[in-house]
N, C-alpha and C. Protein backbone atom coordinates (compact mmCIF):
# COMPACT_ATOMS: atom_id res chain seq x y z
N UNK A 1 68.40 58.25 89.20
CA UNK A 1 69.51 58.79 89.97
C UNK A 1 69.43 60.31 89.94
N UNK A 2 69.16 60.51 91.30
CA UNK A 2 69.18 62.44 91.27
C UNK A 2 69.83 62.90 91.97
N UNK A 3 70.67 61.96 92.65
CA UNK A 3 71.79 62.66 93.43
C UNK A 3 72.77 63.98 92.62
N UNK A 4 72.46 65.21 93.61
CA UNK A 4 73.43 66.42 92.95
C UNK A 4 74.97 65.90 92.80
N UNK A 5 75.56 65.29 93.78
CA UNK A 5 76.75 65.07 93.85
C UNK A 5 77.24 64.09 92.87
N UNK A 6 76.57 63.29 92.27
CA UNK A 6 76.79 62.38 90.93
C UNK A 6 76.97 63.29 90.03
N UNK A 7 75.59 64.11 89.77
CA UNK A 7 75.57 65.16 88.56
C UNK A 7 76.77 65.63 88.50
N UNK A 8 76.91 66.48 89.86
CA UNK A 8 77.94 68.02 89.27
C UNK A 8 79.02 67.13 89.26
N UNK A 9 79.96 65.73 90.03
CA UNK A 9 80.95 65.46 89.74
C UNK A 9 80.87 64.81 87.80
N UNK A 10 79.99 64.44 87.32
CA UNK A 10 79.97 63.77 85.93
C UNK A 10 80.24 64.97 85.10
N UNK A 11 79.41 66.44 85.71
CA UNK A 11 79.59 67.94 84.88
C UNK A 11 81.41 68.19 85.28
N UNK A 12 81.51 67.73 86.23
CA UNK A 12 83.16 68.47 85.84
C UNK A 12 83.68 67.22 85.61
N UNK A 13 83.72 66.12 85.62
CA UNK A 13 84.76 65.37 84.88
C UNK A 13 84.57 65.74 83.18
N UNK A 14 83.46 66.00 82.95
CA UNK A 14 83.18 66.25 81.28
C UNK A 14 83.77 67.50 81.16
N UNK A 15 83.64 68.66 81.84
CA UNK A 15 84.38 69.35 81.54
C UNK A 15 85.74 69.52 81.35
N UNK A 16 86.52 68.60 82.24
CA UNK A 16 87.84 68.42 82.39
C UNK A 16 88.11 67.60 80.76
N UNK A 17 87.35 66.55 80.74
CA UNK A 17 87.66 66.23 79.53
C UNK A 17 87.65 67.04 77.91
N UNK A 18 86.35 67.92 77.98
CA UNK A 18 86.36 68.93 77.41
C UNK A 18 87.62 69.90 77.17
N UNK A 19 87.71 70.50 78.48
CA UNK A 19 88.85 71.31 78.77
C UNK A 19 90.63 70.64 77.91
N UNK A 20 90.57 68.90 78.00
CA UNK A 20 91.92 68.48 77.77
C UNK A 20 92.17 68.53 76.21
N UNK A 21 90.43 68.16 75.90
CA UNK A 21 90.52 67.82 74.01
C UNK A 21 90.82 69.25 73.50
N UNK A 22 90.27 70.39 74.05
CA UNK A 22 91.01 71.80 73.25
C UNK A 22 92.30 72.16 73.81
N UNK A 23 92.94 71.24 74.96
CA UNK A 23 94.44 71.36 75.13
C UNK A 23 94.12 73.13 76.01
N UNK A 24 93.15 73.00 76.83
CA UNK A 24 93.49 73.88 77.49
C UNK A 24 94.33 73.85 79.03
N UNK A 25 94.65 74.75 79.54
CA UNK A 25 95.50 75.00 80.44
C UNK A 25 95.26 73.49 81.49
N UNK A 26 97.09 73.08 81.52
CA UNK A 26 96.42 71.25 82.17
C UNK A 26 95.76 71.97 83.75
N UNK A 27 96.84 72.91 84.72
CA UNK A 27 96.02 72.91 86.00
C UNK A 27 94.50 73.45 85.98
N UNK A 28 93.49 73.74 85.24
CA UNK A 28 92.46 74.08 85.03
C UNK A 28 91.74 72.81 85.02
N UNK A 29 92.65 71.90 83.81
CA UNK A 29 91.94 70.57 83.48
C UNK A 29 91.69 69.27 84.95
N UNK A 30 92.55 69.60 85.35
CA UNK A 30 93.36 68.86 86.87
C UNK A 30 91.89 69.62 87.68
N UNK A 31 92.01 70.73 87.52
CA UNK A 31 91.01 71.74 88.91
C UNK A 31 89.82 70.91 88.61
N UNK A 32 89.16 70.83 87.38
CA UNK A 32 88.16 70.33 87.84
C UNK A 32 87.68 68.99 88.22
N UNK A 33 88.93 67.96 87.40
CA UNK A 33 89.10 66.25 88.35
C UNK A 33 89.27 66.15 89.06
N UNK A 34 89.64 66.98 90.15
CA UNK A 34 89.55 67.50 91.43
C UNK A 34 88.77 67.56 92.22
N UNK A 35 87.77 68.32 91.68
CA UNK A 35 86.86 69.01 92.19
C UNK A 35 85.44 67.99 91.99
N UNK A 36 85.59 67.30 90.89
CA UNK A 36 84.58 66.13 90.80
C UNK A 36 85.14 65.11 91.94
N UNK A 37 85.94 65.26 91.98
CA UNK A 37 86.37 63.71 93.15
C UNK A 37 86.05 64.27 94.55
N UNK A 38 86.33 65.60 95.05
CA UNK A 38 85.89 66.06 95.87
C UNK A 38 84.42 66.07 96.44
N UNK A 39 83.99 66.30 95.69
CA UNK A 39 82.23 66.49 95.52
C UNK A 39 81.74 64.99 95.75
N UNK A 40 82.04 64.11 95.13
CA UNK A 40 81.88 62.73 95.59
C UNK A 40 82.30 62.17 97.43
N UNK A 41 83.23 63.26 97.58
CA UNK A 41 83.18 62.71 99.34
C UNK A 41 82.02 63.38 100.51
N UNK A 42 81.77 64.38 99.85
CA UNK A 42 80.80 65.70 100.80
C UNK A 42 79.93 64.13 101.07
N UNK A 43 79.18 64.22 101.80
CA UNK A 43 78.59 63.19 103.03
C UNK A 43 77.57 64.10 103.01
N UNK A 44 77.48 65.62 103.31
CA UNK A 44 76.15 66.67 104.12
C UNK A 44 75.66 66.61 102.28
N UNK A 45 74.99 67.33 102.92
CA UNK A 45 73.77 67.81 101.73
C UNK A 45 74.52 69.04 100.96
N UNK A 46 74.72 69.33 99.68
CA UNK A 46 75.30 69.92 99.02
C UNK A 46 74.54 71.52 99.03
N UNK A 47 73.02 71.50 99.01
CA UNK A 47 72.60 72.83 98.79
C UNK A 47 72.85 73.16 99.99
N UNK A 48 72.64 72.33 101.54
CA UNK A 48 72.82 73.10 102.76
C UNK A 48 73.86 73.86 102.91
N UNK A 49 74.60 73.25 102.51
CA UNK A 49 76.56 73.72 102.48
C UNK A 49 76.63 74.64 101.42
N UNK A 50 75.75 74.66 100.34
CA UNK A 50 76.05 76.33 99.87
C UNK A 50 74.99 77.31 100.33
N UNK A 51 74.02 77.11 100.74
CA UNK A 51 73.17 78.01 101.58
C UNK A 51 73.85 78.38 102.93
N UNK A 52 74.67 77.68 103.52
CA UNK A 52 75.72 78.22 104.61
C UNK A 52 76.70 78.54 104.29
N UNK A 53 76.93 79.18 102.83
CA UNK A 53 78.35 79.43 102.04
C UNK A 53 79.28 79.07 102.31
N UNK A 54 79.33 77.42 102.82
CA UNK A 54 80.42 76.67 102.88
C UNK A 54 81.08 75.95 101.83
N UNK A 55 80.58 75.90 100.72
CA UNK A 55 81.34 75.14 99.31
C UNK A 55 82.60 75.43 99.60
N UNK A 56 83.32 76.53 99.82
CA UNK A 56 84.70 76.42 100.12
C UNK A 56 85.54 75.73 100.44
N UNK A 57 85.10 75.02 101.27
CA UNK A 57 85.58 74.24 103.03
C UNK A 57 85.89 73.30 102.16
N UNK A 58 85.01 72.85 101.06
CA UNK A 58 85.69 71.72 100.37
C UNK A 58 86.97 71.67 99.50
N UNK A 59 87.77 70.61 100.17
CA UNK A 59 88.95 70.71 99.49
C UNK A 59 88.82 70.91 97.77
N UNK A 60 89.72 71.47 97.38
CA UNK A 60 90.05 71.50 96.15
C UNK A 60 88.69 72.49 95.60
N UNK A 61 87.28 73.09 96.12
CA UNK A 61 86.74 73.99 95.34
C UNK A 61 86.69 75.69 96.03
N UNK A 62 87.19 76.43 95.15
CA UNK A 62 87.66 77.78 95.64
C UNK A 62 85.93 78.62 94.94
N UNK A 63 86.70 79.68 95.05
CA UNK A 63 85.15 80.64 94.60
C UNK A 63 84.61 80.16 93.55
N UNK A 64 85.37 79.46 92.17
CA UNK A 64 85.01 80.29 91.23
C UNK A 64 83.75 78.98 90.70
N UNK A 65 84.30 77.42 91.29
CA UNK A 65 83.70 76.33 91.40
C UNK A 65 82.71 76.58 92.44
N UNK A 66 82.84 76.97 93.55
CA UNK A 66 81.45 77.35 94.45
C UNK A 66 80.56 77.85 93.68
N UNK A 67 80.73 78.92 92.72
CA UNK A 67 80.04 79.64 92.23
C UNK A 67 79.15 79.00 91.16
N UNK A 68 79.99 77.80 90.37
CA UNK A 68 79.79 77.48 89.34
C UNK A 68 78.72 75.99 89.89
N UNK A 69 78.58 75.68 91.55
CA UNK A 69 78.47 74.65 91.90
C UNK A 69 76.43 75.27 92.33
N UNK A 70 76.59 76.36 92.59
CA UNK A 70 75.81 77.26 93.07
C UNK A 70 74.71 77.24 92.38
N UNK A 71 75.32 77.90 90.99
CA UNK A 71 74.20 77.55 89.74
C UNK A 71 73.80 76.81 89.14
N UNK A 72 74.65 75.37 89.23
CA UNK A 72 73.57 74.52 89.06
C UNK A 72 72.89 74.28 90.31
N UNK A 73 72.89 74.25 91.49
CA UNK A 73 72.16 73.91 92.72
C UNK A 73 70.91 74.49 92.11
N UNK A 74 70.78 75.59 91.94
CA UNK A 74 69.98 77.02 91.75
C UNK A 74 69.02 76.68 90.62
N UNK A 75 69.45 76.30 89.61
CA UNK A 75 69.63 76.11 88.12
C UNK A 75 68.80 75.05 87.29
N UNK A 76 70.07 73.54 87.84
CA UNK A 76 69.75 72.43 87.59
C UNK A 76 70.78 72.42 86.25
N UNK A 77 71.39 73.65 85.78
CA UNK A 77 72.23 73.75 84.52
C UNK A 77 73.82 74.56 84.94
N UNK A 78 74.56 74.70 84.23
CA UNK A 78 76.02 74.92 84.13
C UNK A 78 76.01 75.99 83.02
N UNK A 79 76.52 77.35 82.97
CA UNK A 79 76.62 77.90 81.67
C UNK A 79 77.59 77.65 81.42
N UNK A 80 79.03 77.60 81.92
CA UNK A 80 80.30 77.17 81.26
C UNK A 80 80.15 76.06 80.59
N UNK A 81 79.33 74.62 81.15
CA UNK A 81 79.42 73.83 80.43
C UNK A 81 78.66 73.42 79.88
N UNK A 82 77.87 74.40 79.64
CA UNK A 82 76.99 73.82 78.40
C UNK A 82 77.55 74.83 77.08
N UNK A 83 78.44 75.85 77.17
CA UNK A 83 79.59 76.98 76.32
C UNK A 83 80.39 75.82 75.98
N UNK A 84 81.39 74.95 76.68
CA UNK A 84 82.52 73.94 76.49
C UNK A 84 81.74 72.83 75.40
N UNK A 85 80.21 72.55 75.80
CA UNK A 85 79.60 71.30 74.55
C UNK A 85 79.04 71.53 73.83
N UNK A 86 78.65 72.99 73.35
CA UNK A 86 78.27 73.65 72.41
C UNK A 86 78.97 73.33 71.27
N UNK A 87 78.84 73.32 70.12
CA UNK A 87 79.96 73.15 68.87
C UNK A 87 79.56 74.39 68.45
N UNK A 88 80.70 74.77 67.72
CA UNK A 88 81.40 76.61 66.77
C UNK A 88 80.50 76.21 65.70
N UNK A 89 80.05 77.30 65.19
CA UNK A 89 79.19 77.81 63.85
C UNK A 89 79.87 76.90 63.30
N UNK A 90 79.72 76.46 62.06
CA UNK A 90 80.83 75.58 60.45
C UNK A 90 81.68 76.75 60.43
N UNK A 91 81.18 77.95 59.91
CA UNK A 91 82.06 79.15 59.48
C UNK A 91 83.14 79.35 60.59
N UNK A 92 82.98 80.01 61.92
CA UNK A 92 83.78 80.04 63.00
C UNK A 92 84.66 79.05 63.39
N UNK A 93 84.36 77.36 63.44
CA UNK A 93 85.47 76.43 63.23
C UNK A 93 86.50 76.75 61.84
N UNK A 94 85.55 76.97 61.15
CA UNK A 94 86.95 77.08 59.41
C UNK A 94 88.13 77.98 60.00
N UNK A 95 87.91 78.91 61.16
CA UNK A 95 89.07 79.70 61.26
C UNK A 95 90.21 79.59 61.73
N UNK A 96 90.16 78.26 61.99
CA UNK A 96 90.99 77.24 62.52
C UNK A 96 92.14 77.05 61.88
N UNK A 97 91.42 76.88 60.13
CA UNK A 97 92.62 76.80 59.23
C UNK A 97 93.15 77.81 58.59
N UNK A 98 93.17 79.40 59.80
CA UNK A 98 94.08 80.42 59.42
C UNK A 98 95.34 80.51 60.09
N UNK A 99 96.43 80.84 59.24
CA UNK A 99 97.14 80.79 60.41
C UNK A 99 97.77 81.72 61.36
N UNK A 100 98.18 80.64 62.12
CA UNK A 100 98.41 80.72 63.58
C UNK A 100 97.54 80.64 64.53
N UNK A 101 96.15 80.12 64.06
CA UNK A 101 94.79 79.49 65.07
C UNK A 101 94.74 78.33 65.17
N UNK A 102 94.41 77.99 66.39
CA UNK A 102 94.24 76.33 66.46
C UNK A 102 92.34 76.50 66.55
N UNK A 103 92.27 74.73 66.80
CA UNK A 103 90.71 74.83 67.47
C UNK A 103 90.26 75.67 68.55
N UNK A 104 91.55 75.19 69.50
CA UNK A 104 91.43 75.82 71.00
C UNK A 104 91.03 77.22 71.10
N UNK A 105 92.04 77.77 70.19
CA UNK A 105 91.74 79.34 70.51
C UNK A 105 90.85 79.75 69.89
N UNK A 106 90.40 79.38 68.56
CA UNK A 106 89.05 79.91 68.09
C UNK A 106 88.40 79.41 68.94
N UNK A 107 87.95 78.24 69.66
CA UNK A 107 87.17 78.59 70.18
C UNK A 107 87.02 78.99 71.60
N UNK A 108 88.07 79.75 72.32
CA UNK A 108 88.19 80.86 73.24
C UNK A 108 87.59 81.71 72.72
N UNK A 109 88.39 82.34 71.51
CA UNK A 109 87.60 83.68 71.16
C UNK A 109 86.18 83.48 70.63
N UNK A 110 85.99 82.98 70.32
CA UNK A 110 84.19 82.64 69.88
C UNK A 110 83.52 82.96 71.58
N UNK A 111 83.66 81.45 72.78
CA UNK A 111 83.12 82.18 73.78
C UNK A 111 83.70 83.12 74.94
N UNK A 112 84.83 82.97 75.16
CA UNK A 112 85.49 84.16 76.12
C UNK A 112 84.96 85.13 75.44
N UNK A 113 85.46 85.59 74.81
CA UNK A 113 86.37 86.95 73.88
C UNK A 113 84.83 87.55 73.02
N UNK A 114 83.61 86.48 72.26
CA UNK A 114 82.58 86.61 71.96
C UNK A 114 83.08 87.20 70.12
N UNK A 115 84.01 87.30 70.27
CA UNK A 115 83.98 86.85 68.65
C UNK A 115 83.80 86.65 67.41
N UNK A 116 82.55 87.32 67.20
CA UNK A 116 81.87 86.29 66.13
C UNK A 116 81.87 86.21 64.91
N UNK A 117 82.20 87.30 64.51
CA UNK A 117 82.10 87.54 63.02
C UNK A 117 84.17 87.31 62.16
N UNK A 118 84.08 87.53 60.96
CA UNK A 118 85.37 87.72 60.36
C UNK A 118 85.89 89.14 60.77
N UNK A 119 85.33 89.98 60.57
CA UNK A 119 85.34 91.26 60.75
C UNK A 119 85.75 91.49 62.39
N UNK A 120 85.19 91.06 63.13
CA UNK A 120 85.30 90.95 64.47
C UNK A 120 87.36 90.27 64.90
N UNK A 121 87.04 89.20 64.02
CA UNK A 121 88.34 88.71 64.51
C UNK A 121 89.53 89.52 63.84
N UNK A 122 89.30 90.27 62.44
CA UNK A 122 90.29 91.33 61.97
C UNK A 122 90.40 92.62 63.26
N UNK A 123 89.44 92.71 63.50
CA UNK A 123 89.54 93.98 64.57
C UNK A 123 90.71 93.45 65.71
N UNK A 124 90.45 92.21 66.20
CA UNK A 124 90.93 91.55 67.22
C UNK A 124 92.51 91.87 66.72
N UNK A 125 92.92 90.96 65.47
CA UNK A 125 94.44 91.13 65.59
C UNK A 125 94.98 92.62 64.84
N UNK A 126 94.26 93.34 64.19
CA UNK A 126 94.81 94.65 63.83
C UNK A 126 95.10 95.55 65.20
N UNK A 127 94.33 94.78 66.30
CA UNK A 127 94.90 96.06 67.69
C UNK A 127 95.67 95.60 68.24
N UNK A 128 96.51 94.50 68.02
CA UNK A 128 97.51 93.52 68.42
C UNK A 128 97.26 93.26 69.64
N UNK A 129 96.09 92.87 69.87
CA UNK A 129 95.85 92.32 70.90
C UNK A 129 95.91 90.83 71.16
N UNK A 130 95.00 90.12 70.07
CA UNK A 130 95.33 88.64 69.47
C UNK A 130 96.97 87.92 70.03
N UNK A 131 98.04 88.84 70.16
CA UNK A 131 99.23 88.24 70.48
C UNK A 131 99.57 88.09 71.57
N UNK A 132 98.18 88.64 72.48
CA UNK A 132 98.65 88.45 74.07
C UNK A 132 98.20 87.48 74.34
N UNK A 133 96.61 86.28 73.73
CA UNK A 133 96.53 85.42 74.41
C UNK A 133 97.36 83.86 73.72
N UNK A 134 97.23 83.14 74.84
CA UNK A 134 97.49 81.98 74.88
C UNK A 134 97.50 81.33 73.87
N UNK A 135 98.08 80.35 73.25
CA UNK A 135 97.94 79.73 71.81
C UNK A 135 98.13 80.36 70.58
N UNK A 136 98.26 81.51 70.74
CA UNK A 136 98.64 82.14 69.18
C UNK A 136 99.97 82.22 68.82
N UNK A 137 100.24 81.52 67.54
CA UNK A 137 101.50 80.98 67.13
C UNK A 137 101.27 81.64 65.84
N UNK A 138 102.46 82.62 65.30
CA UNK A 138 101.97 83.22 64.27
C UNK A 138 102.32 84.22 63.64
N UNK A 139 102.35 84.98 62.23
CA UNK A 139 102.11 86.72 62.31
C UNK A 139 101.14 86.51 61.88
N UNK A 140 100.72 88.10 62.64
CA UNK A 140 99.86 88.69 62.50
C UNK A 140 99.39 89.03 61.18
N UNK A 141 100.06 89.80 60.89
CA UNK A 141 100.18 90.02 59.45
C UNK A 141 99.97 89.27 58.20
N UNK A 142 100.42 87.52 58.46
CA UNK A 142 100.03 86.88 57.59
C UNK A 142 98.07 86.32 57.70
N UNK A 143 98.17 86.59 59.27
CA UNK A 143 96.79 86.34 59.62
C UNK A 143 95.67 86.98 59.18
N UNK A 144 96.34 88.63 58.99
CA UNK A 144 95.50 89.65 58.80
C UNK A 144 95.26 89.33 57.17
N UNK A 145 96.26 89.06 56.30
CA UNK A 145 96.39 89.10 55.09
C UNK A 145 95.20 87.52 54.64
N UNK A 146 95.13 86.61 55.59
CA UNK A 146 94.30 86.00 55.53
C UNK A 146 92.68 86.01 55.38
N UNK A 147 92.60 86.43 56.55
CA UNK A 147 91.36 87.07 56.92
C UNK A 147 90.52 88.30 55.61
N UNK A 148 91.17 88.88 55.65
CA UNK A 148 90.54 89.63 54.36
C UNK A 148 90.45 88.96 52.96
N UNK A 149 91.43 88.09 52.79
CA UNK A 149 91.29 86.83 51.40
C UNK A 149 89.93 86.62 51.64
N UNK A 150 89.39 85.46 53.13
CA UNK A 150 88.41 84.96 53.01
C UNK A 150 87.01 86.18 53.17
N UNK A 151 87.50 87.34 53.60
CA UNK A 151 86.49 88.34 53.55
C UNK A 151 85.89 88.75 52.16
N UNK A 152 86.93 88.55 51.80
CA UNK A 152 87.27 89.23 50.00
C UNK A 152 86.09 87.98 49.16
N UNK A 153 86.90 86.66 49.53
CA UNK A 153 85.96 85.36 48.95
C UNK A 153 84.33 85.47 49.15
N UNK A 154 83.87 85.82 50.47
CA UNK A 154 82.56 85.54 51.09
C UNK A 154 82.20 86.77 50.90
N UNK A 155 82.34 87.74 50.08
CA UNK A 155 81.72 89.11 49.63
C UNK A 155 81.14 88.77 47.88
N UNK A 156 82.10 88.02 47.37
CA UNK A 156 82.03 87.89 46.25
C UNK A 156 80.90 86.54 45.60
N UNK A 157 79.66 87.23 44.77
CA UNK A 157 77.86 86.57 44.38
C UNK A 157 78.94 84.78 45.12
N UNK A 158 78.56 84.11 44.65
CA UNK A 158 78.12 82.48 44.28
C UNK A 158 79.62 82.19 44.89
N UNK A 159 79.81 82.58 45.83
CA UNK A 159 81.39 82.07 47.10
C UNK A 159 80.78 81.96 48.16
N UNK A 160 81.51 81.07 48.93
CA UNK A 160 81.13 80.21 49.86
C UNK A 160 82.35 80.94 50.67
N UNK A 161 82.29 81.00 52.25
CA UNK A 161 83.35 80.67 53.07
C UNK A 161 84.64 80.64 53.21
């Protein structure tokens, strides 16, 4: 089976499912069950219709899915979703159990935001920036006071994490 239109609708239903298990934003999750069901009606040939930069025309996919529909045409791969089935370092999931982080948002900031280090994520909430996105439930302060514990731990010979 090499039909594109199987593929990319199976790539965004997984993503959607992806998208629901970190409880991200539901109309995002919706956009792309959407957009897989859509893709299943196109009838024309999928690369013709983005070589005539028509992906649009299809209901329910706007730029950002054209775009994303594009590169795999192009590709044969997805970078968002192969970012969404990637799994977080061991270390970068543990930050999960600081608080006021869930899974979700660590792992936003791991790939949105790029993230990566402890040090990195102290920078993040000492500029109080951390409190503008989505999912952070919390102080800061107790976060910050966190973060340097486990900095403090993983500096110190024969400590782990």
């Amino acid at each position: 089976m090499n039909d594109p239109r199987r593929q990319l609708a199976d790539i965004f239903l997984a993503m959607a499912n992806l998208l629901a298990a970190q409880r991200a934003n539901p109309y995002r999750v919706r956009a792309y069950r959407k957009a897989a069901e859509a893709i299943l009606t196109v009838s024309g040939d999928l690369a013709d219709l983005a070589a005539r930069r028509q992906l649009q025309e299809i209901p329910g996919i706007g730029k950002d899915l054209a775009g994303k529909i594009e590169e795999f045409l192009a590709t044969g791969t997805m970078r968002a979703y192969e970012e969404l089935k990637t799994p977080l370092p061991q270390e970068v999931a543990a930050w999960a159990s600081l608080p006021g982080l869930s899974d979700a948002l660590v792992g936003y900031l791991y790939f949105r935001l790029n993230i990566r280090t402890l040090a990195d994520l102290e920078s993040l909430v000492a500029s109080h920036l951390l409190r503008t996105q989505p999912g952070f439930s919390g102080s800061e302060d107790d976060l910050l006071d966190a973060i340097r514990r486990r900095r403090e731990c993983a500096t110190l010979p024969g400590e782990a994490l």
